[in-house]
N, C-alpha and C. Protein backbone atom coordinates (compact mmCIF):
# COMPACT_ATOMS: atom_id res chain seq x y z
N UNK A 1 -21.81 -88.90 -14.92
CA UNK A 1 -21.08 -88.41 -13.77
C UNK A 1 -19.62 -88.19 -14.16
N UNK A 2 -19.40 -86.95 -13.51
CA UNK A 2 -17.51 -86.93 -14.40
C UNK A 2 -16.48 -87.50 -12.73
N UNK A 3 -16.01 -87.99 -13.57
CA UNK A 3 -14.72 -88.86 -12.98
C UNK A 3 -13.79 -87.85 -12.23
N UNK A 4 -13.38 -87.89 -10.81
CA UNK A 4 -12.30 -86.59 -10.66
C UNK A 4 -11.24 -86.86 -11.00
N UNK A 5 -10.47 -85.96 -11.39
CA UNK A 5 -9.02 -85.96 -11.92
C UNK A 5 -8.45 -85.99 -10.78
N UNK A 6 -6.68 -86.39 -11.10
CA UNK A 6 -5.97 -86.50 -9.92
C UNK A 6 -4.99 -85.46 -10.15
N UNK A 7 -4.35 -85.27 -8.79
CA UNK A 7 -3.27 -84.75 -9.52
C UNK A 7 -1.93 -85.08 -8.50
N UNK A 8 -1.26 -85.74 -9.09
CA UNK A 8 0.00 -86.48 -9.10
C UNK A 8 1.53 -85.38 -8.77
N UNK A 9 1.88 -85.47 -7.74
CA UNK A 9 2.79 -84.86 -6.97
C UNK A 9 4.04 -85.80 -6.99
N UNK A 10 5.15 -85.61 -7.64
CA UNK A 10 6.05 -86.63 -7.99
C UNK A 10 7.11 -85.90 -6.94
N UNK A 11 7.52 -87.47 -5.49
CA UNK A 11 7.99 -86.57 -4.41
C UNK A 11 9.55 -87.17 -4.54
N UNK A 12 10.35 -87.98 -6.48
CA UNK A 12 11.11 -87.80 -6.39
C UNK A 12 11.94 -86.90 -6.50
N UNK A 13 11.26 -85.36 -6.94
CA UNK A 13 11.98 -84.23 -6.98
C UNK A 13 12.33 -83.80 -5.66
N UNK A 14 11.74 -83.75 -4.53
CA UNK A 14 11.80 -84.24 -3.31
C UNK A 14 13.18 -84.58 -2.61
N UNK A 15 13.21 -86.12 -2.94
CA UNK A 15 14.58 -86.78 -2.85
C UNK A 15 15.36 -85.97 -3.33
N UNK A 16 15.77 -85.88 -4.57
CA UNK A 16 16.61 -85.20 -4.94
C UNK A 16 16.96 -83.98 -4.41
N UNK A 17 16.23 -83.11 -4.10
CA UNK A 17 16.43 -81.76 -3.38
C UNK A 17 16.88 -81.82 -2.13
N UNK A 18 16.56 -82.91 -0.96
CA UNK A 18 16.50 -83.03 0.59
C UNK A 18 17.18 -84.28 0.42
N UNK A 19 18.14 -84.94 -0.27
CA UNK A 19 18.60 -86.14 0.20
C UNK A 19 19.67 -86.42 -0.31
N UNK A 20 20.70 -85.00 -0.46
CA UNK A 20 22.25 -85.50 -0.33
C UNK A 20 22.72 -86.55 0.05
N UNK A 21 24.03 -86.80 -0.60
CA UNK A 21 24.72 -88.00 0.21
C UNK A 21 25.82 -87.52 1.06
N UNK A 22 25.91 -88.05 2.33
CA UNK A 22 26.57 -87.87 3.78
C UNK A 22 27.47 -88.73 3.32
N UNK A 23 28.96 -87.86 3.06
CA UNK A 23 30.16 -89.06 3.00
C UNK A 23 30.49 -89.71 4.85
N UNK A 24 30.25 -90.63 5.06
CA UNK A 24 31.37 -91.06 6.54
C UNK A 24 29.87 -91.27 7.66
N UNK A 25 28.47 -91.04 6.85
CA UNK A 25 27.44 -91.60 8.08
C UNK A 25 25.85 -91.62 7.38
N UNK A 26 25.83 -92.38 7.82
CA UNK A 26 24.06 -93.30 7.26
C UNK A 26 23.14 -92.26 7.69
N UNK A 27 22.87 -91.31 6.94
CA UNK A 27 21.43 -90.23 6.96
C UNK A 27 20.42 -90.65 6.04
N UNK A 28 19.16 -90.40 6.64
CA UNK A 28 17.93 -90.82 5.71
C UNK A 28 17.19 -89.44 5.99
N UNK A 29 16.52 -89.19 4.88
CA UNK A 29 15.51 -88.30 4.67
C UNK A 29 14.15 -89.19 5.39
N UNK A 30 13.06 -88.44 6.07
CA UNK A 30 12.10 -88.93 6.35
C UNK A 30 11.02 -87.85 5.90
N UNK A 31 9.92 -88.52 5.55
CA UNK A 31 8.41 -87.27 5.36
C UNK A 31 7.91 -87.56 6.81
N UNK A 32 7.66 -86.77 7.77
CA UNK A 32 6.46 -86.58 8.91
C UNK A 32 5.14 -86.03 8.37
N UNK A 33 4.36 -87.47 8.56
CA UNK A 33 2.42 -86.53 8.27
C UNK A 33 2.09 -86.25 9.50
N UNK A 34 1.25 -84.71 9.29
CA UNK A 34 0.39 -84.53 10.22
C UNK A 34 -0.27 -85.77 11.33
N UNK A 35 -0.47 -86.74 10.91
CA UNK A 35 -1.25 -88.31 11.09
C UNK A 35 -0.32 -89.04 12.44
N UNK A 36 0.65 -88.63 11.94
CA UNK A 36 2.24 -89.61 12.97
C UNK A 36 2.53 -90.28 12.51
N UNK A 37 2.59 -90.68 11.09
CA UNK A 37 3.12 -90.96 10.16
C UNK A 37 4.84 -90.92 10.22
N UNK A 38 5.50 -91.65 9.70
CA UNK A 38 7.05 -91.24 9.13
C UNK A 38 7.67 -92.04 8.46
N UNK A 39 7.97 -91.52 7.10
CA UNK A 39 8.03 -92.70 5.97
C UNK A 39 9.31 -91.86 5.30
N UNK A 40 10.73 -93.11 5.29
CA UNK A 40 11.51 -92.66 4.19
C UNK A 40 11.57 -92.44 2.93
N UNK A 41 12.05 -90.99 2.52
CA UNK A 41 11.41 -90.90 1.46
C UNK A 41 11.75 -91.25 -0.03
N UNK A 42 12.57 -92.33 0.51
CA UNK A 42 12.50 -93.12 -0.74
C UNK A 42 11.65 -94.33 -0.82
N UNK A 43 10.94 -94.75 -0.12
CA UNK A 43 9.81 -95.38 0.23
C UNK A 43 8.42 -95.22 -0.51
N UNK A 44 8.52 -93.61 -0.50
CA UNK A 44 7.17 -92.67 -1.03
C UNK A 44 7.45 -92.96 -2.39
N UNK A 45 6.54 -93.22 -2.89
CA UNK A 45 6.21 -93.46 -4.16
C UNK A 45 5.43 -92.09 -5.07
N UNK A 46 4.54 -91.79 -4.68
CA UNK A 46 3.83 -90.63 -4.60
C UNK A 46 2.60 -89.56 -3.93
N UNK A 47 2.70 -88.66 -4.16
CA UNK A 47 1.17 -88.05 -3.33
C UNK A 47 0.20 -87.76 -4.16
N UNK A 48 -0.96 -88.10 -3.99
CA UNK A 48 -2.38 -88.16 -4.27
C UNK A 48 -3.26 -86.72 -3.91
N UNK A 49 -3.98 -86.60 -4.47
CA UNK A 49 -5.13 -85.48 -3.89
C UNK A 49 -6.25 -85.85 -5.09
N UNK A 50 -7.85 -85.22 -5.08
CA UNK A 50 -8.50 -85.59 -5.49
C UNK A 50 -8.52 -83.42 -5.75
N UNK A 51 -9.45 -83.19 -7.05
CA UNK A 51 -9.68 -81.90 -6.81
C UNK A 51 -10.80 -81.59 -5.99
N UNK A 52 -10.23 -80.56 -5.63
CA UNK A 52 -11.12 -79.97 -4.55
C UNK A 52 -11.20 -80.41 -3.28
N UNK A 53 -10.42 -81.65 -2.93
CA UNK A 53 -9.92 -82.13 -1.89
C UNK A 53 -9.02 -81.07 -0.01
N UNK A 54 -9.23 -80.63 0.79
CA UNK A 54 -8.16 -80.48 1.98
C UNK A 54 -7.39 -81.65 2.19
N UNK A 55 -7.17 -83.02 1.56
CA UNK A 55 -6.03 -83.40 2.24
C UNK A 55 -5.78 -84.29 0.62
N UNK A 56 -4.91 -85.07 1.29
CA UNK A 56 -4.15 -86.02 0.43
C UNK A 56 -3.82 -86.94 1.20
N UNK A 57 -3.15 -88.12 0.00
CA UNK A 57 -2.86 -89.21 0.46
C UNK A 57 -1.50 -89.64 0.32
N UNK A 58 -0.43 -90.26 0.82
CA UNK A 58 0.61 -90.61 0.69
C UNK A 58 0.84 -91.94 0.67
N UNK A 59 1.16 -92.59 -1.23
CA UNK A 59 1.12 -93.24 -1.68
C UNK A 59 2.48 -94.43 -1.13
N UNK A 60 2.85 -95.44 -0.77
CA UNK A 60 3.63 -95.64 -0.64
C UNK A 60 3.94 -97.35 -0.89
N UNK A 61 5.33 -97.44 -1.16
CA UNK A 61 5.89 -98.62 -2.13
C UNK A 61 5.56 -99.87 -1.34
N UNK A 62 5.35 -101.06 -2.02
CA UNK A 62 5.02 -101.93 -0.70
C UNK A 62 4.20 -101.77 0.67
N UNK A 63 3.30 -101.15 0.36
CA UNK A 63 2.35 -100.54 1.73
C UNK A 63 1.20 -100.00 1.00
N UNK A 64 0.24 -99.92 2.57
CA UNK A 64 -0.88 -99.51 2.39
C UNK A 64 -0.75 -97.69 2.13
N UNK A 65 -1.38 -97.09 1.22
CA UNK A 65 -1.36 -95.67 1.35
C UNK A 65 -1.94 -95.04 3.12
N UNK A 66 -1.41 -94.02 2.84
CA UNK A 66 -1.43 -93.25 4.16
C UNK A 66 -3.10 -92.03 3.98
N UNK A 67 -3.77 -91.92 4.13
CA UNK A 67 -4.62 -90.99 3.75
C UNK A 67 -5.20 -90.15 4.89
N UNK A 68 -5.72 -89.18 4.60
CA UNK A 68 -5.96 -88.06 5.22
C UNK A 68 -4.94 -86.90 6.11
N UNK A 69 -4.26 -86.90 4.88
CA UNK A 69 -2.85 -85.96 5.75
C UNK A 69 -2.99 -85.05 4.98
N UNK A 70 -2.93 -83.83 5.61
CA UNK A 70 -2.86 -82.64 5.00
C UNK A 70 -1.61 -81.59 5.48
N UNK A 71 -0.37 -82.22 5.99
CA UNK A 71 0.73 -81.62 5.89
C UNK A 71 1.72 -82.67 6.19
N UNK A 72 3.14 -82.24 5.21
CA UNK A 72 3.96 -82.89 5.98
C UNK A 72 5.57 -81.97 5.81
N UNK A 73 6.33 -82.89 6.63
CA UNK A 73 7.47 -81.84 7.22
C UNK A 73 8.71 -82.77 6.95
N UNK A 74 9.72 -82.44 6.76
CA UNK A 74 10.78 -83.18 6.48
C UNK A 74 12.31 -83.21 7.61
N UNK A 75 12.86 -84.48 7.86
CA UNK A 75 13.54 -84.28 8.83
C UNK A 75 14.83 -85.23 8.54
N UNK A 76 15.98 -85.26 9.00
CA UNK A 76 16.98 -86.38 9.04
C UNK A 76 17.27 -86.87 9.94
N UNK A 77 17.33 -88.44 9.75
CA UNK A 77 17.33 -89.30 10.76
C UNK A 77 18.84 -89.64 10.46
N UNK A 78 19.84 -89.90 11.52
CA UNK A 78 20.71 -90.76 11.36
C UNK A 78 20.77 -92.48 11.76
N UNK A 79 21.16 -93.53 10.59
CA UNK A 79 21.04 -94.58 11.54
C UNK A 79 22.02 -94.81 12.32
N UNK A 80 21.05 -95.83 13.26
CA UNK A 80 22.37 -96.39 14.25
C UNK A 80 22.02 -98.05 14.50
N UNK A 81 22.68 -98.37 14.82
CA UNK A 81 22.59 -99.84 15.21
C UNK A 81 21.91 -100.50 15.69
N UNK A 82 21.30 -99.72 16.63
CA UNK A 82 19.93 -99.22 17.57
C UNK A 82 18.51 -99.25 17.31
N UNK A 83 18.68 -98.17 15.74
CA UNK A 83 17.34 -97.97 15.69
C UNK A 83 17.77 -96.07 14.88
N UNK A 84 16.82 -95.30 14.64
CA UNK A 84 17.10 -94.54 14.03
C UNK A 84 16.92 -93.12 15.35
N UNK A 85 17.65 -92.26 15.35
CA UNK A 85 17.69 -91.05 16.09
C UNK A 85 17.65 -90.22 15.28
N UNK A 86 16.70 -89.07 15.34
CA UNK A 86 16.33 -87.85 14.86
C UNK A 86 17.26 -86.62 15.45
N UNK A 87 17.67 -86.32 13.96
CA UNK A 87 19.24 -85.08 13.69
C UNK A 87 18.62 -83.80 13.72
N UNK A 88 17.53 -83.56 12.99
CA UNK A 88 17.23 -82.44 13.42
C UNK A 88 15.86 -82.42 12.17
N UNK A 89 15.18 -81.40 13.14
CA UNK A 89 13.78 -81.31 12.36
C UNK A 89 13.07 -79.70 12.96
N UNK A 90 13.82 -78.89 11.85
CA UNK A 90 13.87 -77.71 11.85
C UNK A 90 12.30 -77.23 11.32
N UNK A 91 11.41 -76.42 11.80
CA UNK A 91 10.36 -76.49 11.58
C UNK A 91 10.06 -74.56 11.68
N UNK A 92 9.55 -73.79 10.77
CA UNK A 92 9.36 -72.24 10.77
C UNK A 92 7.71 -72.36 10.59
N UNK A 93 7.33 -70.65 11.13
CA UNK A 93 6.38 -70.09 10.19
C UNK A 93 6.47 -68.98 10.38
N UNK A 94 5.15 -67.81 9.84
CA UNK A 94 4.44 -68.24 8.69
C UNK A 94 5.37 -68.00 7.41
N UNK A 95 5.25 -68.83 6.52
CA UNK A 95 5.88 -68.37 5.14
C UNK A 95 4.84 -68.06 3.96
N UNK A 96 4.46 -66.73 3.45
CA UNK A 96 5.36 -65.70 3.37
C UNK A 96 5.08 -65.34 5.10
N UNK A 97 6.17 -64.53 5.63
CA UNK A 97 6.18 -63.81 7.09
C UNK A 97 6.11 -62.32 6.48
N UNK A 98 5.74 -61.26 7.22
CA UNK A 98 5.83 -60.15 7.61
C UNK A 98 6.38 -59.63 8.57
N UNK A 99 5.92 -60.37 9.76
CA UNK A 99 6.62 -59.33 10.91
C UNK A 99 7.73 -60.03 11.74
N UNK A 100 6.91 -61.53 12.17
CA UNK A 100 7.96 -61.99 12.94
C UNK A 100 7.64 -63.85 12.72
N UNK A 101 9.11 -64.42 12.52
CA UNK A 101 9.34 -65.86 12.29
C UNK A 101 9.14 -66.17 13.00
N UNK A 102 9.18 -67.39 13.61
CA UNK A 102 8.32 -68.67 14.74
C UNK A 102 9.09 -69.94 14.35
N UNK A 103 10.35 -70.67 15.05
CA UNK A 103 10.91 -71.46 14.81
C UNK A 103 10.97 -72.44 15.66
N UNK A 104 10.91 -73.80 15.62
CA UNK A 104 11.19 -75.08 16.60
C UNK A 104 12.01 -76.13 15.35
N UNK A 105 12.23 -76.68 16.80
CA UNK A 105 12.82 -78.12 16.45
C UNK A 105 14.77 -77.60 16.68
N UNK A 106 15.00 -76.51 16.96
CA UNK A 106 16.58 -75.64 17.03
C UNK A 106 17.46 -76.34 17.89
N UNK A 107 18.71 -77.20 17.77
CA UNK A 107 19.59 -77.21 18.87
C UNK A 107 19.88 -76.34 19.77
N UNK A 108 19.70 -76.58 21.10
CA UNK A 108 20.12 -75.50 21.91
C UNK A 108 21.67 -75.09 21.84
N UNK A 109 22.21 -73.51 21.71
CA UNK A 109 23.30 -72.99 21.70
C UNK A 109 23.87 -73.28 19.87
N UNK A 110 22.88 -73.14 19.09
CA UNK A 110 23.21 -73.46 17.84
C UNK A 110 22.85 -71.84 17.40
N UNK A 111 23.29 -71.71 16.39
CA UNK A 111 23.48 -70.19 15.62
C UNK A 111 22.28 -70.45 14.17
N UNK A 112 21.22 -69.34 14.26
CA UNK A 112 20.62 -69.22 12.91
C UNK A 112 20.95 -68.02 12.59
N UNK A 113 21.11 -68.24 10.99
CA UNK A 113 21.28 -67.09 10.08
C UNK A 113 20.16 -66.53 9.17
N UNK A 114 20.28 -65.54 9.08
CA UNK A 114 18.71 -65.01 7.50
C UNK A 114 20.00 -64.22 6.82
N UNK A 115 19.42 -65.24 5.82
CA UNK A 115 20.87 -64.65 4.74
C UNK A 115 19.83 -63.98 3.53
N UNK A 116 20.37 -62.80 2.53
CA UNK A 116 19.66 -62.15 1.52
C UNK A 116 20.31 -63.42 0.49
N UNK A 117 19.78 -63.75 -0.57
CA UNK A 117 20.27 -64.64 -1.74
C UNK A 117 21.71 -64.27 -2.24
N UNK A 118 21.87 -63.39 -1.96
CA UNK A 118 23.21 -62.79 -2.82
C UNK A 118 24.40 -63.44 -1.42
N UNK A 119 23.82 -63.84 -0.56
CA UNK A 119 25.04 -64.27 0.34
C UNK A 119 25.40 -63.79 1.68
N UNK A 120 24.93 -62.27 1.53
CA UNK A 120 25.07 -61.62 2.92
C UNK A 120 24.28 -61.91 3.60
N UNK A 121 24.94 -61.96 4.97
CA UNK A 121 23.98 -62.42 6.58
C UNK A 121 23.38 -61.41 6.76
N UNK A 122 21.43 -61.24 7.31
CA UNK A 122 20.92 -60.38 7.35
C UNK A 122 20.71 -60.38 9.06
N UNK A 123 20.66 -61.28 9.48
CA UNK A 123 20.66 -61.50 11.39
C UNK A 123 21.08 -62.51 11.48
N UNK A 124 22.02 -62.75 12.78
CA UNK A 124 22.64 -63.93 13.38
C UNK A 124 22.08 -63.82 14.58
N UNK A 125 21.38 -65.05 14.86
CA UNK A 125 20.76 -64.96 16.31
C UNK A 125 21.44 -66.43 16.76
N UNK A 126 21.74 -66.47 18.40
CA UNK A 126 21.84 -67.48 19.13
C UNK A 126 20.84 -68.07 19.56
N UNK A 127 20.41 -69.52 19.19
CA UNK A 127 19.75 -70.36 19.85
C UNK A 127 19.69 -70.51 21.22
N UNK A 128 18.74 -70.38 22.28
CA UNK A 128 18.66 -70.28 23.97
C UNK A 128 17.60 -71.62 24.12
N UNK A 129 16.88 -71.98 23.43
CA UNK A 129 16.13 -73.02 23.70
C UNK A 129 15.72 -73.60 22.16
N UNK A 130 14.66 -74.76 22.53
CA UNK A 130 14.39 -75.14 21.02
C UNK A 130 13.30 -74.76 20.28
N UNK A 131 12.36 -73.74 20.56
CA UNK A 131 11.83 -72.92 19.85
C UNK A 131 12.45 -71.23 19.88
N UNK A 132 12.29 -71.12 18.95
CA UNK A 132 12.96 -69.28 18.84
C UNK A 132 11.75 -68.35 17.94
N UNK A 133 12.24 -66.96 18.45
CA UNK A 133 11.19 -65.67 17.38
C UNK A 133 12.24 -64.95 17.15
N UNK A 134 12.07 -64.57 15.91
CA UNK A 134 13.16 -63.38 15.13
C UNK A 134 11.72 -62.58 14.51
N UNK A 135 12.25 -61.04 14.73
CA UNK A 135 11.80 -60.21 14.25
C UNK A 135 12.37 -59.91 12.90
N UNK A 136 11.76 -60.00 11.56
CA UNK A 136 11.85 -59.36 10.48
C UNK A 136 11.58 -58.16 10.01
N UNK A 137 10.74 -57.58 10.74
CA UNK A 137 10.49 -56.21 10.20
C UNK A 137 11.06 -55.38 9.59
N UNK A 138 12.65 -55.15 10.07
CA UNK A 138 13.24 -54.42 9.52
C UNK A 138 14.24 -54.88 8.50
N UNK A 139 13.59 -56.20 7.57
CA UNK A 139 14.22 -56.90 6.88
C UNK A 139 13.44 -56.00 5.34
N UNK A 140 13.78 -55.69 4.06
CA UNK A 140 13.23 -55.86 2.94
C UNK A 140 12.35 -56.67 2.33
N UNK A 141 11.20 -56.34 1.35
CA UNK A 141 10.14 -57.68 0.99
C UNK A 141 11.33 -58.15 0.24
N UNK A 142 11.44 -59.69 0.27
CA UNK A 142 12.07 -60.54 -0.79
C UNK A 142 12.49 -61.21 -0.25
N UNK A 143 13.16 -62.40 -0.86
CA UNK A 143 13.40 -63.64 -0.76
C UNK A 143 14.66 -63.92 0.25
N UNK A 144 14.85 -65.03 0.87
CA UNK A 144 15.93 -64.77 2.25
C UNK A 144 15.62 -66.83 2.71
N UNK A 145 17.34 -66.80 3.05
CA UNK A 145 17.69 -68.21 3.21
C UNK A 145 17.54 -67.99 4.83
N UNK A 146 16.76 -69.08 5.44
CA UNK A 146 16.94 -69.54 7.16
C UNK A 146 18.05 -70.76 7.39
N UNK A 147 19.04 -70.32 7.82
CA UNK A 147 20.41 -71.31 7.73
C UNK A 147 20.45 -71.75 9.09
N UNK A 148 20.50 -73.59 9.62
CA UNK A 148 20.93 -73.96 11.02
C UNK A 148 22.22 -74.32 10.61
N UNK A 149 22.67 -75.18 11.80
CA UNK A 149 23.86 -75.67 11.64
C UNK A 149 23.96 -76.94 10.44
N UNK A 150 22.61 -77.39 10.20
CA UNK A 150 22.32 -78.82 8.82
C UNK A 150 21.28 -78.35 7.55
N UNK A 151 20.92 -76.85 7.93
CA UNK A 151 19.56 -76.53 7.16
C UNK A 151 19.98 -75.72 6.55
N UNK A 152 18.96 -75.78 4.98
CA UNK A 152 19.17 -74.35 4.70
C UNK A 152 17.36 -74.12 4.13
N UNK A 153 16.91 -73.12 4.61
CA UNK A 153 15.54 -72.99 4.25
C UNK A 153 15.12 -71.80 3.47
N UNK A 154 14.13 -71.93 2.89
CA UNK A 154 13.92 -70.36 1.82
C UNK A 154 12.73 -70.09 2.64
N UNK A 155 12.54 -68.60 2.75
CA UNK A 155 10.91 -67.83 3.56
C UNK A 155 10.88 -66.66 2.45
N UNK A 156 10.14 -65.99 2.63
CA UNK A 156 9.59 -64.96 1.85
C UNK A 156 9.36 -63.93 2.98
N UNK A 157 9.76 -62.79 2.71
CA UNK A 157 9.30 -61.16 3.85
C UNK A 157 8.63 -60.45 2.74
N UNK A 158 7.45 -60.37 3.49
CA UNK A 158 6.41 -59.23 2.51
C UNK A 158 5.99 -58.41 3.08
């Protein structure tokens, strides 16, 4: 019988990418699983999948693994004294898009941008509630930054 291979998702590249340091206030990166899950992600140790697998597992330090999650989403928490409050958890689809983006999680009266890579703003839309739709269509296929007031996100127009 052959043994399945794993394959090992190392989510300190992760950290590193999504977990600047905030001079002047206590921000934590968190992973959200599909599951209701929410684990800092320096906590995460690693992610699991089996081949041929739909989900995975989220391995984690001092804890039981998390299993059967097949998405997760990333958000910043600020602490407080309290307990932790959620800063923002900016959430799109579909990526690649074609016609038209699909956004939640938006401060109300907050400004998004679709910037081309080279820097120029391709639409500035005002936030009216906390889900929004932007039409791309009349955007070029290629690569394009989704900017909030804390985010900066990459999508694809094809």
């Amino acid at each position: 019988m052959k043994k399945p291979r794993f394959l090992y998702f190392v989510v300190f590249v992760c950290a590193l990418l999504v977990a600047p340091v905030v001079q002047g206030a206590d921000y934590v990166w968190y992973m959200d699983t599909n599951t209701g899950e929410s684990i800092a992600v320096d906590e995460v140790d690693y992610l699991l999948r089996s081949d041929g697998a739909d989900d995975f597992s989220v391995v984690v330090k001092n804890s039981n693994p998390i299993v059967g999650v097949s998405q997760v989403t990333f958000s910043k928490k600020q602490s407080t004294a309290v307990g932790t409050e959620r800063v923002e958890a900016v959430r799109f689809y579909p990526n690649p898009v074609q016609e038209t983006l699909y956004m939640s999680g938006l401060p109300e009266g907050g400004l998004v941008e679709i910037m081309a890579l080279d820097g120029r703003v391709m639409k500035r839309v005002v936030v009216t509630g906390p889900d929004l739709t932007v039409s791309v269509v009349d955007l070029p296929q290629g690569s394009y930054l989704l900017k909030t007031a804390n985010t900066v996100l990459k999508f694809i127009k094809r």
